[in-house]
PDB file of N, CA and C in Angstrom:
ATOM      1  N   UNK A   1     -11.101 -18.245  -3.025  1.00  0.00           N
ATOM      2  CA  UNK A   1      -9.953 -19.116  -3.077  1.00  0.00           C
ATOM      3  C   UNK A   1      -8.674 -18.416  -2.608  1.00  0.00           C
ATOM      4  N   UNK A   2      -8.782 -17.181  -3.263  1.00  0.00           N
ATOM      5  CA  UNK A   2      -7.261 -16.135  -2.769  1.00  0.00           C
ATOM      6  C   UNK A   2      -7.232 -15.580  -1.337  1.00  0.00           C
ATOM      7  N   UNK A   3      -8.000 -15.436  -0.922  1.00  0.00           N
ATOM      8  CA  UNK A   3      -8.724 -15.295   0.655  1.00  0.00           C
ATOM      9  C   UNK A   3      -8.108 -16.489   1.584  1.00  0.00           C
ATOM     10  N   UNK A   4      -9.134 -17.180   1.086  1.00  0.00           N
ATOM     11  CA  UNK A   4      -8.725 -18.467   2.067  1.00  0.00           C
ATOM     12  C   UNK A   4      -7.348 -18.738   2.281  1.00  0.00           C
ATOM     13  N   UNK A   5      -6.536 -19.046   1.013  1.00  0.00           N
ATOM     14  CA  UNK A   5      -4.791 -19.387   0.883  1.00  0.00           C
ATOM     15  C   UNK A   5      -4.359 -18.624   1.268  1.00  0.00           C
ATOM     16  N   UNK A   6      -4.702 -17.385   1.558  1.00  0.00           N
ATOM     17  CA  UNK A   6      -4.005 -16.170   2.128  1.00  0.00           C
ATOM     18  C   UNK A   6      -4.022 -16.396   3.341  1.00  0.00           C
ATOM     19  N   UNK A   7      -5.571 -16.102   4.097  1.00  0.00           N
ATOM     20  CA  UNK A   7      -5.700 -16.683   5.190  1.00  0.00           C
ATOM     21  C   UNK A   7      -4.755 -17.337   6.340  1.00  0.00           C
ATOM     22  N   UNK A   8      -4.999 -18.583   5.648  1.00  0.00           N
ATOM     23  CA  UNK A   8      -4.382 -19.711   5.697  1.00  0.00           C
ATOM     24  C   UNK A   8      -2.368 -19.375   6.211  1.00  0.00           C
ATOM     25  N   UNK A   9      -2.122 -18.970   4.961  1.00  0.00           N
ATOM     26  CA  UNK A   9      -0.688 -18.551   5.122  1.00  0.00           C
ATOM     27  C   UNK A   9      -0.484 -17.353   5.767  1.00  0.00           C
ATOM     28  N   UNK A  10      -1.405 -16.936   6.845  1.00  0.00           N
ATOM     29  CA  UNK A  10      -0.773 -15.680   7.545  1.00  0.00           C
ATOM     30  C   UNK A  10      -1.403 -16.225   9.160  1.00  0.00           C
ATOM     31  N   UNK A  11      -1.414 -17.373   9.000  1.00  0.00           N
ATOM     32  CA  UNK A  11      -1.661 -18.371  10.662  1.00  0.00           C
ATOM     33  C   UNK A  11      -3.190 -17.681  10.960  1.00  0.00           C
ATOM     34  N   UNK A  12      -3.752 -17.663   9.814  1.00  0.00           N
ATOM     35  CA  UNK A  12      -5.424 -17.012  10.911  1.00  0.00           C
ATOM     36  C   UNK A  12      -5.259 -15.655  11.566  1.00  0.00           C
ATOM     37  N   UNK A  13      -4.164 -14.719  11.085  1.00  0.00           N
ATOM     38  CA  UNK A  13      -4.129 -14.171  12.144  1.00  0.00           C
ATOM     39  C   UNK A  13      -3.634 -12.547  11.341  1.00  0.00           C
ATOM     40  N   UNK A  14      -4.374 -11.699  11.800  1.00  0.00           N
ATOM     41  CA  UNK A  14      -4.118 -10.091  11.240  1.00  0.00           C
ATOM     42  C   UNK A  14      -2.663  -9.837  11.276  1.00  0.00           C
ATOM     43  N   UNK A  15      -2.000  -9.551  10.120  1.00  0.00           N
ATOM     44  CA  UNK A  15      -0.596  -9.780  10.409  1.00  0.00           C
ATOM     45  C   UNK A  15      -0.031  -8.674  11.179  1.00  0.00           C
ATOM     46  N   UNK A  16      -0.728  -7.495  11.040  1.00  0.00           N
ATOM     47  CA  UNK A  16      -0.256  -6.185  11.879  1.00  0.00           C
ATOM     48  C   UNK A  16      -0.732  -6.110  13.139  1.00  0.00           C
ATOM     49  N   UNK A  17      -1.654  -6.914  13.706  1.00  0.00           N
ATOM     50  CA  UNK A  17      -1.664  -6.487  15.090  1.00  0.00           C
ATOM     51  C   UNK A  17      -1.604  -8.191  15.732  1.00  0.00           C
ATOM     52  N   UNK A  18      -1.342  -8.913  14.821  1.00  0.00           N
ATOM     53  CA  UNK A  18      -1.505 -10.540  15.448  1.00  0.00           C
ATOM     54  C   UNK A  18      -2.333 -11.149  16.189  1.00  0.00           C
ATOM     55  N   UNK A  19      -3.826 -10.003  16.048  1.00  0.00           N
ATOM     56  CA  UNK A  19      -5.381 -10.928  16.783  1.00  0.00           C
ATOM     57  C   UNK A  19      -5.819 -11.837  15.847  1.00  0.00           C
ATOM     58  N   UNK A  20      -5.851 -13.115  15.886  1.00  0.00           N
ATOM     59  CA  UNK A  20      -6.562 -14.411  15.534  1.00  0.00           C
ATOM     60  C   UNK A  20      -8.036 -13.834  14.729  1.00  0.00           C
ATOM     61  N   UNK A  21      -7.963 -14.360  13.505  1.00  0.00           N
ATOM     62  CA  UNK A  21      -9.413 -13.721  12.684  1.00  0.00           C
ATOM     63  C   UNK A  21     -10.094 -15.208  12.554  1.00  0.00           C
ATOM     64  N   UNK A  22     -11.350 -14.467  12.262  1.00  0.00           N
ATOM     65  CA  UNK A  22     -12.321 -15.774  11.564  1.00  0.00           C
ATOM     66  C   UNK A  22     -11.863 -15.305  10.045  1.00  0.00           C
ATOM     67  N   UNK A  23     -12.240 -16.205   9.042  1.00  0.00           N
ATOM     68  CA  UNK A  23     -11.843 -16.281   7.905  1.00  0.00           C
ATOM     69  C   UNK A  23     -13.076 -15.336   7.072  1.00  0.00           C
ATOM     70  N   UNK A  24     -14.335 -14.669   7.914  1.00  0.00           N
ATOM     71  CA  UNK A  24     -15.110 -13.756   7.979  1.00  0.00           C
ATOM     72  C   UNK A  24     -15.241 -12.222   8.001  1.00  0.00           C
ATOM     73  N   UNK A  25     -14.149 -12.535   9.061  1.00  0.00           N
ATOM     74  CA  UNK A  25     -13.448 -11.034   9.393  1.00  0.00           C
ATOM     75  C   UNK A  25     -12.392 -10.593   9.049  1.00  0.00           C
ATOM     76  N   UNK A  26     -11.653 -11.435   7.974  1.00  0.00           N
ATOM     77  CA  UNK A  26     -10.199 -11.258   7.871  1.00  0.00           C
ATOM     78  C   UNK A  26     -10.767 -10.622   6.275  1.00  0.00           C
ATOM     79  N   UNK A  27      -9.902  -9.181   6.172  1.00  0.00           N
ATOM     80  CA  UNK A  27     -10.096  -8.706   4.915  1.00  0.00           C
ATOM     81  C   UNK A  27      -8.418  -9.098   4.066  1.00  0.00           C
ATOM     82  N   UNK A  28      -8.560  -8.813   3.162  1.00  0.00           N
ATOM     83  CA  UNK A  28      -7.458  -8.948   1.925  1.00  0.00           C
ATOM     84  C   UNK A  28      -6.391  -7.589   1.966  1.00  0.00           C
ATOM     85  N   UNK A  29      -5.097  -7.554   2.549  1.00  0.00           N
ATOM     86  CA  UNK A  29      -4.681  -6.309   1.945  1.00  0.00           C
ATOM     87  C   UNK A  29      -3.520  -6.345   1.241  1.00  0.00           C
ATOM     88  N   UNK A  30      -3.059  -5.321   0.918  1.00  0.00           N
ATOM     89  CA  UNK A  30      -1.977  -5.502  -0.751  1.00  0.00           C
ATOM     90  C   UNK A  30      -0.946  -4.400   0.438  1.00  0.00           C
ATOM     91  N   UNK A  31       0.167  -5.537   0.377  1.00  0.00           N
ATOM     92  CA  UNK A  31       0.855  -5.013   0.894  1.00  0.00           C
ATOM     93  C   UNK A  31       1.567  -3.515   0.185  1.00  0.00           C
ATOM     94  N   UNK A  32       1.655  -3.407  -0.981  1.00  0.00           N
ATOM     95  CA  UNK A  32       2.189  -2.120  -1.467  1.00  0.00           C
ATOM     96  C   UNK A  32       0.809  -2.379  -2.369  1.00  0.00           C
ATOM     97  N   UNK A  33       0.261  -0.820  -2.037  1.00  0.00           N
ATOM     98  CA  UNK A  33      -1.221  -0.374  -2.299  1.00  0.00           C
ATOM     99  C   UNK A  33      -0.899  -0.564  -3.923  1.00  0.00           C
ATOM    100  N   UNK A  34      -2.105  -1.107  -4.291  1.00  0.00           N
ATOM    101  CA  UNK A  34      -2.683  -1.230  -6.303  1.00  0.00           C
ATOM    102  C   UNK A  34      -2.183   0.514  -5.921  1.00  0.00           C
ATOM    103  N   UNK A  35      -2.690   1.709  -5.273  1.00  0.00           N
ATOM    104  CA  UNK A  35      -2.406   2.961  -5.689  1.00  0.00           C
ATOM    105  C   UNK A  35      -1.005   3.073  -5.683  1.00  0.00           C
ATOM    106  N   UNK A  36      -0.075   2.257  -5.394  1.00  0.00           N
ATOM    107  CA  UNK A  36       1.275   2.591  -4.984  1.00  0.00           C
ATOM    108  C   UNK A  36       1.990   1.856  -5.778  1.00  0.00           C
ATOM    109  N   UNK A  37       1.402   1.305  -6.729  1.00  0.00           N
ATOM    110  CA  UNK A  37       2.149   0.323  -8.058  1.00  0.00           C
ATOM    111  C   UNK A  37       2.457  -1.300  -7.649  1.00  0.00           C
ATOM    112  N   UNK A  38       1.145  -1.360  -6.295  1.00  0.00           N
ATOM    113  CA  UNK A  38       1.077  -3.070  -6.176  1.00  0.00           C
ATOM    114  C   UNK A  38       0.792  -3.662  -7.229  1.00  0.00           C
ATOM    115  N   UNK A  39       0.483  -4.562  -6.931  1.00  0.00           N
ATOM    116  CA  UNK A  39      -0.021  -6.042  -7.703  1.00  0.00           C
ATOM    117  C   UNK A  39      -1.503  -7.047  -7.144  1.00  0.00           C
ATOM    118  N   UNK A  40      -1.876  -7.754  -7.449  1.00  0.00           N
ATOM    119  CA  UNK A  40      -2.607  -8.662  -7.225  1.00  0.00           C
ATOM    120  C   UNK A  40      -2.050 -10.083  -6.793  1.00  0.00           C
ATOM    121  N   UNK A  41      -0.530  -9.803  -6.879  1.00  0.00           N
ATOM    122  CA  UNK A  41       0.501 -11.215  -7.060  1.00  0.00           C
ATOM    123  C   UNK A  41       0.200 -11.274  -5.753  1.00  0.00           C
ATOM    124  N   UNK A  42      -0.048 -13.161  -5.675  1.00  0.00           N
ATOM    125  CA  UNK A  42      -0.277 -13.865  -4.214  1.00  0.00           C
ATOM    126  C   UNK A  42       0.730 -13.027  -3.094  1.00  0.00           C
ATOM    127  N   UNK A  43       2.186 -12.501  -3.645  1.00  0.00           N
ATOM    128  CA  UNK A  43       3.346 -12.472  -2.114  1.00  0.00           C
ATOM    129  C   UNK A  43       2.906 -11.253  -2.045  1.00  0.00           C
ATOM    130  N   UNK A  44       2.077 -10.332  -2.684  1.00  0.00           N
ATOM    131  CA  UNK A  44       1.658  -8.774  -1.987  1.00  0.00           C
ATOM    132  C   UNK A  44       0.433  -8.870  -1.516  1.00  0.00           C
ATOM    133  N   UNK A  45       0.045 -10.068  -0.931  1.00  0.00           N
ATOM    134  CA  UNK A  45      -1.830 -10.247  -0.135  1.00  0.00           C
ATOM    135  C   UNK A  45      -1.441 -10.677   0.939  1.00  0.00           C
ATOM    136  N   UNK A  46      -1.815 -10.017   2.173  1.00  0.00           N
ATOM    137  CA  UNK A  46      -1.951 -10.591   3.496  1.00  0.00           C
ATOM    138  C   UNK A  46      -2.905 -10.694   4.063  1.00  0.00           C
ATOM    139  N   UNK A  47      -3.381 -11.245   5.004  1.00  0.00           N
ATOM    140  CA  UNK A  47      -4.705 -10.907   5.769  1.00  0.00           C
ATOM    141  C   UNK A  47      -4.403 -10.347   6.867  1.00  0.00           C
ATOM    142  N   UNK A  48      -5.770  -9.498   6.887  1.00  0.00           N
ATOM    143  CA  UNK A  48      -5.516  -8.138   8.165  1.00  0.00           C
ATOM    144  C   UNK A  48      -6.668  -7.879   8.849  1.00  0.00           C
ATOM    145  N   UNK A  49      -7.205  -7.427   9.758  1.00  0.00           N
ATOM    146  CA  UNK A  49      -8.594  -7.292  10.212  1.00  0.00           C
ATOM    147  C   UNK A  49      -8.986  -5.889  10.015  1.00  0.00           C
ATOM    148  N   UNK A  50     -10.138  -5.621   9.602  1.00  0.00           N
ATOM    149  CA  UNK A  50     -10.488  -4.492   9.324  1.00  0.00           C
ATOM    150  C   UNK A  50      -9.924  -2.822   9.717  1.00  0.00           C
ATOM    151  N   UNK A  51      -9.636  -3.195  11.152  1.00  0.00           N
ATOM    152  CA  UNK A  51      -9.137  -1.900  11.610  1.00  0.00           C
ATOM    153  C   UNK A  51      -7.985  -1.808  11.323  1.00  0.00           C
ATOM    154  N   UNK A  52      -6.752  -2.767  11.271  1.00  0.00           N
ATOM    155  CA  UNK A  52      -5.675  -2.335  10.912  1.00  0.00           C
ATOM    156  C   UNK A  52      -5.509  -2.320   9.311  1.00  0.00           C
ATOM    157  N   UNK A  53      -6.427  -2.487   8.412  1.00  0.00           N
ATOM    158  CA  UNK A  53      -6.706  -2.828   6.834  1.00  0.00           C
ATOM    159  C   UNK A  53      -6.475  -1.274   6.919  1.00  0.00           C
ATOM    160  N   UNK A  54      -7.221  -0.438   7.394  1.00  0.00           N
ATOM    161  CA  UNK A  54      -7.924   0.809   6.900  1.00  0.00           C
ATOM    162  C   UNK A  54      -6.601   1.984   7.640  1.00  0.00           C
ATOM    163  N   UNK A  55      -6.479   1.353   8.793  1.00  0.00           N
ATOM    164  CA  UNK A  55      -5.125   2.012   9.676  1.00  0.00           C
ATOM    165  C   UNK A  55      -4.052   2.042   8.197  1.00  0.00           C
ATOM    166  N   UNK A  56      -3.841   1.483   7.496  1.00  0.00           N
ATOM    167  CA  UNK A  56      -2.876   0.745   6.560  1.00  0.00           C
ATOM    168  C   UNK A  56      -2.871   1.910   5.683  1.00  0.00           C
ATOM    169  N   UNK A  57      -4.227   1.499   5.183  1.00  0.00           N
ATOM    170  CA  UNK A  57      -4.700   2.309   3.553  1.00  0.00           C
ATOM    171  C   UNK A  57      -3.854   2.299   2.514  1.00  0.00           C
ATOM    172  N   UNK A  58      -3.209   3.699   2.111  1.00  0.00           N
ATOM    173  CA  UNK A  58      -2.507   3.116   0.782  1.00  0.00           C
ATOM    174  C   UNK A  58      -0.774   3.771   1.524  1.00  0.00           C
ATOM    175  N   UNK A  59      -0.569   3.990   2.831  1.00  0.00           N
ATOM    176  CA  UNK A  59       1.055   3.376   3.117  1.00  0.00           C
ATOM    177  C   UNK A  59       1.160   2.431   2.539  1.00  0.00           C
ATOM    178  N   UNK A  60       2.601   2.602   1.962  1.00  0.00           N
ATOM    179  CA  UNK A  60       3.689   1.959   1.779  1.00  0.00           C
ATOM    180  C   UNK A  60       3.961   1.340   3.627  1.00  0.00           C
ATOM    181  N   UNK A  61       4.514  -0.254   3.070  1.00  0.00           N
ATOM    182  CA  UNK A  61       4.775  -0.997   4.009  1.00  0.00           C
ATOM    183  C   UNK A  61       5.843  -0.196   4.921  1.00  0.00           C
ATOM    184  N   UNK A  62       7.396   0.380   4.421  1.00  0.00           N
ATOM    185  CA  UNK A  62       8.211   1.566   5.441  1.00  0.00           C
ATOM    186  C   UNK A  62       7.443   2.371   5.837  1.00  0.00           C
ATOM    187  N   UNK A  63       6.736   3.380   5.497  1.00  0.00           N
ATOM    188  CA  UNK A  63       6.329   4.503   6.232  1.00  0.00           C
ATOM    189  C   UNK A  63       4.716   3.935   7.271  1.00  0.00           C
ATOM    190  N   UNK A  64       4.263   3.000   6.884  1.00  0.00           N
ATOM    191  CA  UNK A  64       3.938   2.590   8.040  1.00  0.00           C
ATOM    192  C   UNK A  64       3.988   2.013   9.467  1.00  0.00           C
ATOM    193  N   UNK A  65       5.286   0.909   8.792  1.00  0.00           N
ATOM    194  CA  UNK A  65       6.391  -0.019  10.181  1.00  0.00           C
ATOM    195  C   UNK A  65       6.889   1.200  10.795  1.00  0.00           C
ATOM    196  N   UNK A  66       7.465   2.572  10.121  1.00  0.00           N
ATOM    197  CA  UNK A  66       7.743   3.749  11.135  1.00  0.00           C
ATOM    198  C   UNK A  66       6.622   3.820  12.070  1.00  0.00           C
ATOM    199  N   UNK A  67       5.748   4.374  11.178  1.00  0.00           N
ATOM    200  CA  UNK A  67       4.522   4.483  12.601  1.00  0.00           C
ATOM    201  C   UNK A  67       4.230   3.745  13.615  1.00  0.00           C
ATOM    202  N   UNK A  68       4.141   2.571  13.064  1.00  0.00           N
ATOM    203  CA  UNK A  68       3.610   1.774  13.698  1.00  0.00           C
ATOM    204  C   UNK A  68       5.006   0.577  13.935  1.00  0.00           C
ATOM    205  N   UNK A  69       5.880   0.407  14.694  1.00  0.00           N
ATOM    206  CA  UNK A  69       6.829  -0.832  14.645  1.00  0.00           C
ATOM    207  C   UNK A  69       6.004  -1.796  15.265  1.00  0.00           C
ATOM    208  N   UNK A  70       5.152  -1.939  15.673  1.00  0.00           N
ATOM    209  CA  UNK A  70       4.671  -3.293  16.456  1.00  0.00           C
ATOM    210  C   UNK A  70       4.171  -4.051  15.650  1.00  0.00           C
ATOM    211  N   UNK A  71       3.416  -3.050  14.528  1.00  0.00           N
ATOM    212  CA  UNK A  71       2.696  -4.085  13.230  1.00  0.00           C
ATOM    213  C   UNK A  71       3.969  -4.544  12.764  1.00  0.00           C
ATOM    214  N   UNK A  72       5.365  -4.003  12.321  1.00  0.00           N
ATOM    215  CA  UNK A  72       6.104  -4.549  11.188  1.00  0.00           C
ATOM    216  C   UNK A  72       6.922  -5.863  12.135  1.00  0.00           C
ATOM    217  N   UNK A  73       6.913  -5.558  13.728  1.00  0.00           N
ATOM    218  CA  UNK A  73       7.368  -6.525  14.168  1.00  0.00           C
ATOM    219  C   UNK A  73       6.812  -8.445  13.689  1.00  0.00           C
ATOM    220  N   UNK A  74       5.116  -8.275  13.807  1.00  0.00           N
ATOM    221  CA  UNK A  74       4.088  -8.449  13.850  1.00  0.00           C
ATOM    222  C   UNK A  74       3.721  -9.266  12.227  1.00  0.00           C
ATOM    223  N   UNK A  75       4.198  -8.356  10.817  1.00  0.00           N
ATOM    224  CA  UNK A  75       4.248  -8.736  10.147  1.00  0.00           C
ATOM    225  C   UNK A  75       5.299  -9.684   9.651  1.00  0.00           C
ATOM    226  N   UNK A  76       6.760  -9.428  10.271  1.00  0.00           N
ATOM    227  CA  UNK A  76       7.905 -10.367  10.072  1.00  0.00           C
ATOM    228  C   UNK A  76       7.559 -11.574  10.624  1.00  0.00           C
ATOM    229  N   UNK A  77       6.761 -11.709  11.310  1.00  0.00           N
ATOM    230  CA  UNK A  77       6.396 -13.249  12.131  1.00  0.00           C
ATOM    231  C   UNK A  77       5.172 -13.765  11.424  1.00  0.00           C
ATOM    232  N   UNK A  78       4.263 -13.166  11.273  1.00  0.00           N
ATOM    233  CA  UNK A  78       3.310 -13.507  10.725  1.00  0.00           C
ATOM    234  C   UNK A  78       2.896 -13.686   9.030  1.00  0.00           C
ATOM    235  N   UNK A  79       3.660 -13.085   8.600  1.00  0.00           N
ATOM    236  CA  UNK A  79       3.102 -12.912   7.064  1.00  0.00           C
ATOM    237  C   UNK A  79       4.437 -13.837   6.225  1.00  0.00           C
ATOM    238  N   UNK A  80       4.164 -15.065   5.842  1.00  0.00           N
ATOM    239  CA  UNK A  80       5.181 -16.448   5.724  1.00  0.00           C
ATOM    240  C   UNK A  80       5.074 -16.279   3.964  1.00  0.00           C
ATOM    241  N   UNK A  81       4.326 -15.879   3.084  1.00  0.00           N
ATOM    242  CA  UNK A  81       4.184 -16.231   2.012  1.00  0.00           C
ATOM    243  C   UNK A  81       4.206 -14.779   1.026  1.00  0.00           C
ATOM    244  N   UNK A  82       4.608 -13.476   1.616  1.00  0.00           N
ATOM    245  CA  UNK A  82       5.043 -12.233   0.960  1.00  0.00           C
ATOM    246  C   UNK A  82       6.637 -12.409   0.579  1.00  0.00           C
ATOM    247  N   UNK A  83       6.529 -11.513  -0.025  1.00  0.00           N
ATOM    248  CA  UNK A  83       7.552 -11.806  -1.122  1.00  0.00           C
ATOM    249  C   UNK A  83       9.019 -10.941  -0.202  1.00  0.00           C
ATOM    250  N   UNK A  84      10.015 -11.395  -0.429  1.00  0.00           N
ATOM    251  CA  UNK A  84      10.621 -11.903   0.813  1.00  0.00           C
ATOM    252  C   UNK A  84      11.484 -10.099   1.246  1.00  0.00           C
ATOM    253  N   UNK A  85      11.557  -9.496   0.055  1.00  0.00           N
ATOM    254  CA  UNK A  85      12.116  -8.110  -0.193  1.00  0.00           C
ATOM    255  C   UNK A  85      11.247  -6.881   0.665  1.00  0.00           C
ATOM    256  N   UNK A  86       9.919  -7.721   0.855  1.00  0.00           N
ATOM    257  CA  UNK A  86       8.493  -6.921   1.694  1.00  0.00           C
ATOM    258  C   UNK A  86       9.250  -7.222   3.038  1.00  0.00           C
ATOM    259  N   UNK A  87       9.650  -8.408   3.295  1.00  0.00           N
ATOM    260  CA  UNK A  87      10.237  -8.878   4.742  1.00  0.00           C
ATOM    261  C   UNK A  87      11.200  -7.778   5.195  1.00  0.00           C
ATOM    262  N   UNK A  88      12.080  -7.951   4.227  1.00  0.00           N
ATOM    263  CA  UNK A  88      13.616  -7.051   4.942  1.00  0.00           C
ATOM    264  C   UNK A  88      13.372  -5.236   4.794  1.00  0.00           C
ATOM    265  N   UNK A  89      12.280  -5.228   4.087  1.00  0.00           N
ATOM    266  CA  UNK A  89      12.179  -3.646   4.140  1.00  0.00           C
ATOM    267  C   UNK A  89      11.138  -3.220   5.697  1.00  0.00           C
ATOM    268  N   UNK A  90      10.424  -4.845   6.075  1.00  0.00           N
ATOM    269  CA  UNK A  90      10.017  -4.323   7.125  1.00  0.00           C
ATOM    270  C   UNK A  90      10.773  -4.362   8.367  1.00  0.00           C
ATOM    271  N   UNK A  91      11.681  -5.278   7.912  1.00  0.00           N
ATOM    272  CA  UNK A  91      12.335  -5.114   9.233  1.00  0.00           C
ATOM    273  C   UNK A  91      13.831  -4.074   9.412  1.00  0.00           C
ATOM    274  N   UNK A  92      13.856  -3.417   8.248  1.00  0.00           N
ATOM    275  CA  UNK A  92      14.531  -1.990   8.451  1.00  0.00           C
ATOM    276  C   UNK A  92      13.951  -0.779   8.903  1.00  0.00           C
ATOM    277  N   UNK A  93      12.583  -0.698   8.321  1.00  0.00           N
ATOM    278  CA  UNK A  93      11.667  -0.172   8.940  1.00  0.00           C
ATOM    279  C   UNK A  93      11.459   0.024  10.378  1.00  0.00           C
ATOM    280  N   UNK A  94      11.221  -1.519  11.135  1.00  0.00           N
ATOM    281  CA  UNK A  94      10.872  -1.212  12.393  1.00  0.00           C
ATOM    282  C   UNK A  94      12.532  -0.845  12.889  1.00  0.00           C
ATOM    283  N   UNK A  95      13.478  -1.455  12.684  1.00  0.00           N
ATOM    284  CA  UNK A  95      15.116  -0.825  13.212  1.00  0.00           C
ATOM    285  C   UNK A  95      14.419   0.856  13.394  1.00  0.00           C
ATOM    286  N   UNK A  96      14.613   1.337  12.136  1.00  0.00           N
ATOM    287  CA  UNK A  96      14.608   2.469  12.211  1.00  0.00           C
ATOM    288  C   UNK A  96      13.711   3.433  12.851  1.00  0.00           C
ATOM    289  N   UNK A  97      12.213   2.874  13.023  1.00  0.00           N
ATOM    290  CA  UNK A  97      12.108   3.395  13.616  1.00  0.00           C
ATOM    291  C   UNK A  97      12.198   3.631  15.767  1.00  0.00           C
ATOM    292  N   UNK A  98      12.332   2.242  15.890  1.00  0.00           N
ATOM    293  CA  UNK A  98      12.928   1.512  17.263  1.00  0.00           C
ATOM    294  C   UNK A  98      14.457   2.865  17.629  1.00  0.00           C
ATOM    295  N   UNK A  99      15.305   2.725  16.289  1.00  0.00           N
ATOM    296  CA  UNK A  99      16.381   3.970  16.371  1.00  0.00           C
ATOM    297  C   UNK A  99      16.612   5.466  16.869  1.00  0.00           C
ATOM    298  N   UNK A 100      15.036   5.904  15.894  1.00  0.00           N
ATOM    299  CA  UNK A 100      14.542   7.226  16.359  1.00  0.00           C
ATOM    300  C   UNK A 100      14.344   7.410  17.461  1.00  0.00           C
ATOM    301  N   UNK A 101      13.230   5.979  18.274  1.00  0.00           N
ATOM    302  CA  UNK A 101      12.645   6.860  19.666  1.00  0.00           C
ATOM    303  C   UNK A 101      13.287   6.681  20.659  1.00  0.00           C
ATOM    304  N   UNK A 102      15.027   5.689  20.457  1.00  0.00           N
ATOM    305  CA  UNK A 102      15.608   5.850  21.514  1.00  0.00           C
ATOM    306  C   UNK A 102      16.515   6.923  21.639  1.00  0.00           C
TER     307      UNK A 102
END
């Protein structure tokens, strides 16, 4: 049920790299890792596809959008039903890191 609604609210679609999932292939991830003092609460579940699930692991949503700004671009568009404080930290994130490599 938490799958599916998740699913559902992230357009079908891996929120970090924005390839279109089957509802098969789309795994569950917690946006701030259970190891990192997540939650189970619906606005910290997105759906992600395996490779970027595991790319993820237990980063914190900033120190990953550093690494990676295309996912946090990626996640600001895609991920509609996280809790909205996940939003603006990702999109300081990707600033910053967009900042660094120029």
């Amino acid at each position: 049920m938490v799958k599916r609604a998740t699913f559902r609210e992230c357009g079908r679609r891996c929120v970090y790299c924005g390839r279109g999932l089957g509802l098969e292939h789309a795994t569950l991830d917690h946006v701030i890792p259970l190891s990192r003092g997540g939650s189970h609460d619906p606005g910290n579940l997105v759906a992600a596809c395996q490779p970027c699930n595991q790319r993820k692991g237990a980063l914190l949503p900033t120190e990953f959008f550093e690494r990676y700004p295309q996912a946090g671009l990626n996640f600001v568009r895609f991920a509609r039903a996280v809790h909205r404080q996940l939003k603006r930290g990702a999109k300081r994130a990707v600033s910053l890191a967009y900042a660094q490599a120029a």
